[in-house]
N, C-alpha and C. Protein backbone atom coordinates (compact mmCIF):
# COMPACT_ATOMS: atom_id res chain seq x y z
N UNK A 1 0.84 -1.16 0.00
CA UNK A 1 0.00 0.00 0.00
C UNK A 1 0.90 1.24 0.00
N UNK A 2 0.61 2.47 -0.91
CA UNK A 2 1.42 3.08 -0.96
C UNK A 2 0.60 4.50 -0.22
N UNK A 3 0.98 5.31 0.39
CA UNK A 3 0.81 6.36 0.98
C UNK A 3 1.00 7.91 0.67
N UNK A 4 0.14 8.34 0.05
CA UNK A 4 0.73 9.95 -0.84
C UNK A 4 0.47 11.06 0.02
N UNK A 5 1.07 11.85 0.72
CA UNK A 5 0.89 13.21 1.36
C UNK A 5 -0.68 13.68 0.82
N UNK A 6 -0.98 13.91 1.73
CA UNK A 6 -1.81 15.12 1.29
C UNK A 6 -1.95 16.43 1.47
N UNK A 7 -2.45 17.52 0.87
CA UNK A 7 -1.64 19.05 0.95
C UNK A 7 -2.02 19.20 2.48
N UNK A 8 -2.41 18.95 2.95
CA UNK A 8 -3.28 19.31 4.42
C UNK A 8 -2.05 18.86 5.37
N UNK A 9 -1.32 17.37 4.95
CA UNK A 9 -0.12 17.04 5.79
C UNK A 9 1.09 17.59 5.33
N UNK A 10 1.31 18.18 4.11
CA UNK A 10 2.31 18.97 3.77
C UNK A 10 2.23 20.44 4.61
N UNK A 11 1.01 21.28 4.11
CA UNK A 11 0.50 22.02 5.01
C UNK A 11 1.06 22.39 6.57
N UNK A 12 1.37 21.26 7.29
CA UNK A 12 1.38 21.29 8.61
C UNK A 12 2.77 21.12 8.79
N UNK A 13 3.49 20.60 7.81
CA UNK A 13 5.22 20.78 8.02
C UNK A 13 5.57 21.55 7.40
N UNK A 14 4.87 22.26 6.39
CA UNK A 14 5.60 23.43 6.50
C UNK A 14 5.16 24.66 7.51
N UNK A 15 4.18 24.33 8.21
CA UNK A 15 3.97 25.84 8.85
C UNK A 15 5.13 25.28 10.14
N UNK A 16 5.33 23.88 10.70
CA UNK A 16 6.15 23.46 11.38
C UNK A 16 7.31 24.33 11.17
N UNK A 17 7.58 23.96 9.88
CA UNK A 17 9.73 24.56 9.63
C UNK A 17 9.46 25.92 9.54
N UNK A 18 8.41 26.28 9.31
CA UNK A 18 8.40 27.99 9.41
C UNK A 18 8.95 28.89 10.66
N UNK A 19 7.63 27.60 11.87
CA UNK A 19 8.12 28.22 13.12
C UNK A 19 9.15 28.05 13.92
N UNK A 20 9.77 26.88 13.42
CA UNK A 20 11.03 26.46 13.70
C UNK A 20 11.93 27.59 13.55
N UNK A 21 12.12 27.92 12.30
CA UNK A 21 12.84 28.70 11.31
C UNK A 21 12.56 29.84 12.21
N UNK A 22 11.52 30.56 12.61
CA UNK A 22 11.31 31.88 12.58
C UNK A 22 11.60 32.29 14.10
N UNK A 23 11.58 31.08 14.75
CA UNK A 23 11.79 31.46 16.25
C UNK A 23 13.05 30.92 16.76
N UNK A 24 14.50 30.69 15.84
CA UNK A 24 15.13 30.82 16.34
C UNK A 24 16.06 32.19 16.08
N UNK A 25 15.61 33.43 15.24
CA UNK A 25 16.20 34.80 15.55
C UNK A 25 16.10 35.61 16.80
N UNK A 26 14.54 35.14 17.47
CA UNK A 26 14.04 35.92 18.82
C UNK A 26 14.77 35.14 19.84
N UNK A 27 14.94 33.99 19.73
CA UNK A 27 15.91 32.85 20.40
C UNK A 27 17.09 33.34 21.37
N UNK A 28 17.69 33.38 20.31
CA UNK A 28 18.86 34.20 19.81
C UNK A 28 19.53 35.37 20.39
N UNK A 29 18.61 35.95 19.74
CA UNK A 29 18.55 37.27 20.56
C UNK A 29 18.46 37.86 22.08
N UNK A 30 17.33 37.14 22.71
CA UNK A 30 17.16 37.06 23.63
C UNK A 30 18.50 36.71 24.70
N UNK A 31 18.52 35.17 24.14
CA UNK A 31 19.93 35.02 24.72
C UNK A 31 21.16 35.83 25.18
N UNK A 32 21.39 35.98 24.18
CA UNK A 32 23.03 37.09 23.85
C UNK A 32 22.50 37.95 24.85
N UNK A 33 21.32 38.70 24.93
CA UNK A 33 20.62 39.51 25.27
C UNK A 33 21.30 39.84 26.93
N UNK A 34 20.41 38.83 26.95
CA UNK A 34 20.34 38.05 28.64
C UNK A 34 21.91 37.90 29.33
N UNK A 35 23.02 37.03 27.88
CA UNK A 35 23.63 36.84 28.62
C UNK A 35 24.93 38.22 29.01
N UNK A 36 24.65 39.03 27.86
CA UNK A 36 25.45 40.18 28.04
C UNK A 36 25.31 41.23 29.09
N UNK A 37 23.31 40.85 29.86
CA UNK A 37 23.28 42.03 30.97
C UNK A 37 23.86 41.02 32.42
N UNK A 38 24.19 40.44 31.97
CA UNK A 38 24.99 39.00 33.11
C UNK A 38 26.00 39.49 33.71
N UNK A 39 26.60 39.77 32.47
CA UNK A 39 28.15 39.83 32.56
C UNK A 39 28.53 41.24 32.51
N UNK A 40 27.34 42.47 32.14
CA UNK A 40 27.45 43.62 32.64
C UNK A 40 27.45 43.82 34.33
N UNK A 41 26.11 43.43 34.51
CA UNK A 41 26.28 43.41 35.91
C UNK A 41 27.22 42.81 36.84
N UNK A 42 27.87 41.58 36.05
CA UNK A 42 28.85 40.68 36.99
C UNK A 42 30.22 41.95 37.36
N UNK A 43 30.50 43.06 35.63
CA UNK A 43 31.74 43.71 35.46
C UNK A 43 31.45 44.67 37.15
N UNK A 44 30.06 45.40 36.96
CA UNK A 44 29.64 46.74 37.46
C UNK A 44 28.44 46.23 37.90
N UNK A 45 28.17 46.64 39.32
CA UNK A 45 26.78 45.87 39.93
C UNK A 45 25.90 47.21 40.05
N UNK A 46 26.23 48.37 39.30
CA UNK A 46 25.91 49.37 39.41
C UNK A 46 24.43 49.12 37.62
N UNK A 47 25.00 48.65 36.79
CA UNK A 47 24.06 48.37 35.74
C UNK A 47 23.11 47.58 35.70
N UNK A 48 22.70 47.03 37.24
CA UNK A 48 21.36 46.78 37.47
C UNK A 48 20.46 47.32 37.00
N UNK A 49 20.81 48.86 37.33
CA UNK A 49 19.38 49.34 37.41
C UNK A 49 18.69 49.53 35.74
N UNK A 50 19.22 49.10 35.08
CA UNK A 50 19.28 49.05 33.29
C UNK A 50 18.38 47.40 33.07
N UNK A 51 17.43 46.81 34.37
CA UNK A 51 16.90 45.96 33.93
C UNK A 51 15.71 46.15 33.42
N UNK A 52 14.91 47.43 33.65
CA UNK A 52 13.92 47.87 32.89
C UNK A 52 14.04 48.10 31.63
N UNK A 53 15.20 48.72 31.33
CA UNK A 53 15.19 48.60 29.93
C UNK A 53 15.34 47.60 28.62
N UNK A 54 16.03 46.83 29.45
CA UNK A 54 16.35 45.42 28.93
C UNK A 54 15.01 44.60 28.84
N UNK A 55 14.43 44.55 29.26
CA UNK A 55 12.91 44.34 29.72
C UNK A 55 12.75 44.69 28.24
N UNK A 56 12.36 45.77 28.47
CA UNK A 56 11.38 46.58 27.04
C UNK A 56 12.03 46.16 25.69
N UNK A 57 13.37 46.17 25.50
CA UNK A 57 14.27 45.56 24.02
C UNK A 57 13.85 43.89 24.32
N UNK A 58 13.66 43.10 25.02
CA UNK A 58 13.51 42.25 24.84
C UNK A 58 11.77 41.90 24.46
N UNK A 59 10.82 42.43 25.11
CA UNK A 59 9.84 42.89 24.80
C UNK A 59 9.71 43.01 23.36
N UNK A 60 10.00 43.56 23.03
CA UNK A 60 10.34 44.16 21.12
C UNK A 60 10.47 42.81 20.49
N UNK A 61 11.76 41.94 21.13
CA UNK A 61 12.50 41.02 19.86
C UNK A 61 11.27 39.49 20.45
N UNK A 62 10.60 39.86 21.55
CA UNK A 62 9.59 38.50 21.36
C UNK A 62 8.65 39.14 20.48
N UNK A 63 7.98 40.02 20.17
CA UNK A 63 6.95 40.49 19.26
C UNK A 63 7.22 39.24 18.14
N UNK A 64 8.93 39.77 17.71
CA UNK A 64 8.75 38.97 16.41
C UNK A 64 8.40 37.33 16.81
N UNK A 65 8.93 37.10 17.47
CA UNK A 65 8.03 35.36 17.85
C UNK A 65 6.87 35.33 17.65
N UNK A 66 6.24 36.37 18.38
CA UNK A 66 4.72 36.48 18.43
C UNK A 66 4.12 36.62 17.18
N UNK A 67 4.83 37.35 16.21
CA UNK A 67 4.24 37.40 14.47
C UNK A 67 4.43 36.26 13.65
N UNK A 68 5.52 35.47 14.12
CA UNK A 68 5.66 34.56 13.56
C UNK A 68 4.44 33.36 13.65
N UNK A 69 4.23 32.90 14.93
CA UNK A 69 3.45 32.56 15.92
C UNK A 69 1.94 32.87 14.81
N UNK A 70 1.59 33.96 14.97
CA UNK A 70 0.07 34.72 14.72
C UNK A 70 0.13 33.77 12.81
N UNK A 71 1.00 34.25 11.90
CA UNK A 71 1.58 33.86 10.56
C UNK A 71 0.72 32.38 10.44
N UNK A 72 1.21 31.44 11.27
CA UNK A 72 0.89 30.42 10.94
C UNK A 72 -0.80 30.27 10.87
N UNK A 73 -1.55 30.94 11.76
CA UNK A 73 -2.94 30.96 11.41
C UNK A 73 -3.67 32.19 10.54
N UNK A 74 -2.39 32.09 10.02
CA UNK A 74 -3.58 33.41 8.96
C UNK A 74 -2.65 32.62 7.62
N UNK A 75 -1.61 32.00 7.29
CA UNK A 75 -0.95 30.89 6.03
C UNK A 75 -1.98 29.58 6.19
């Protein structure tokens, strides 16, 4: 018996590798993000107080997750 995709199961791997694909830039980002106010604060314990802002830029770079995210139900 042979078994042929159908667009509906194609469909669903590709919105898969999309989000794969698309959420590892916010990933990413985040990371480095994270790990650079680490090692700011580790230098100077004085750049704490710069966690609000870090907050808000990170804020920003999940959006794009979040569009990516939203993408798949409107493709």
């Amino acid at each position: 018996m042979v078994y042929f995709a159908s667009s509906t199961d194609l469909s669903v791997l590709a919105k898969g590798i999309m989000m794969g694909f698309g959420m590892i830039g916010p990933a990413i980002g985040v990371g480095l993000m994270g790990s650079s106010f680490m090692t700011a604060v580790g230098r100077n314990p004085e750049a704490s107080k710069y966690l609000g802002q870090l907050l808000v830029v990170i804020a920003i770079v999940e959006l794009m997750a979040l569009l990516v995210f939203a993408s798949i139900f409107i493709i």
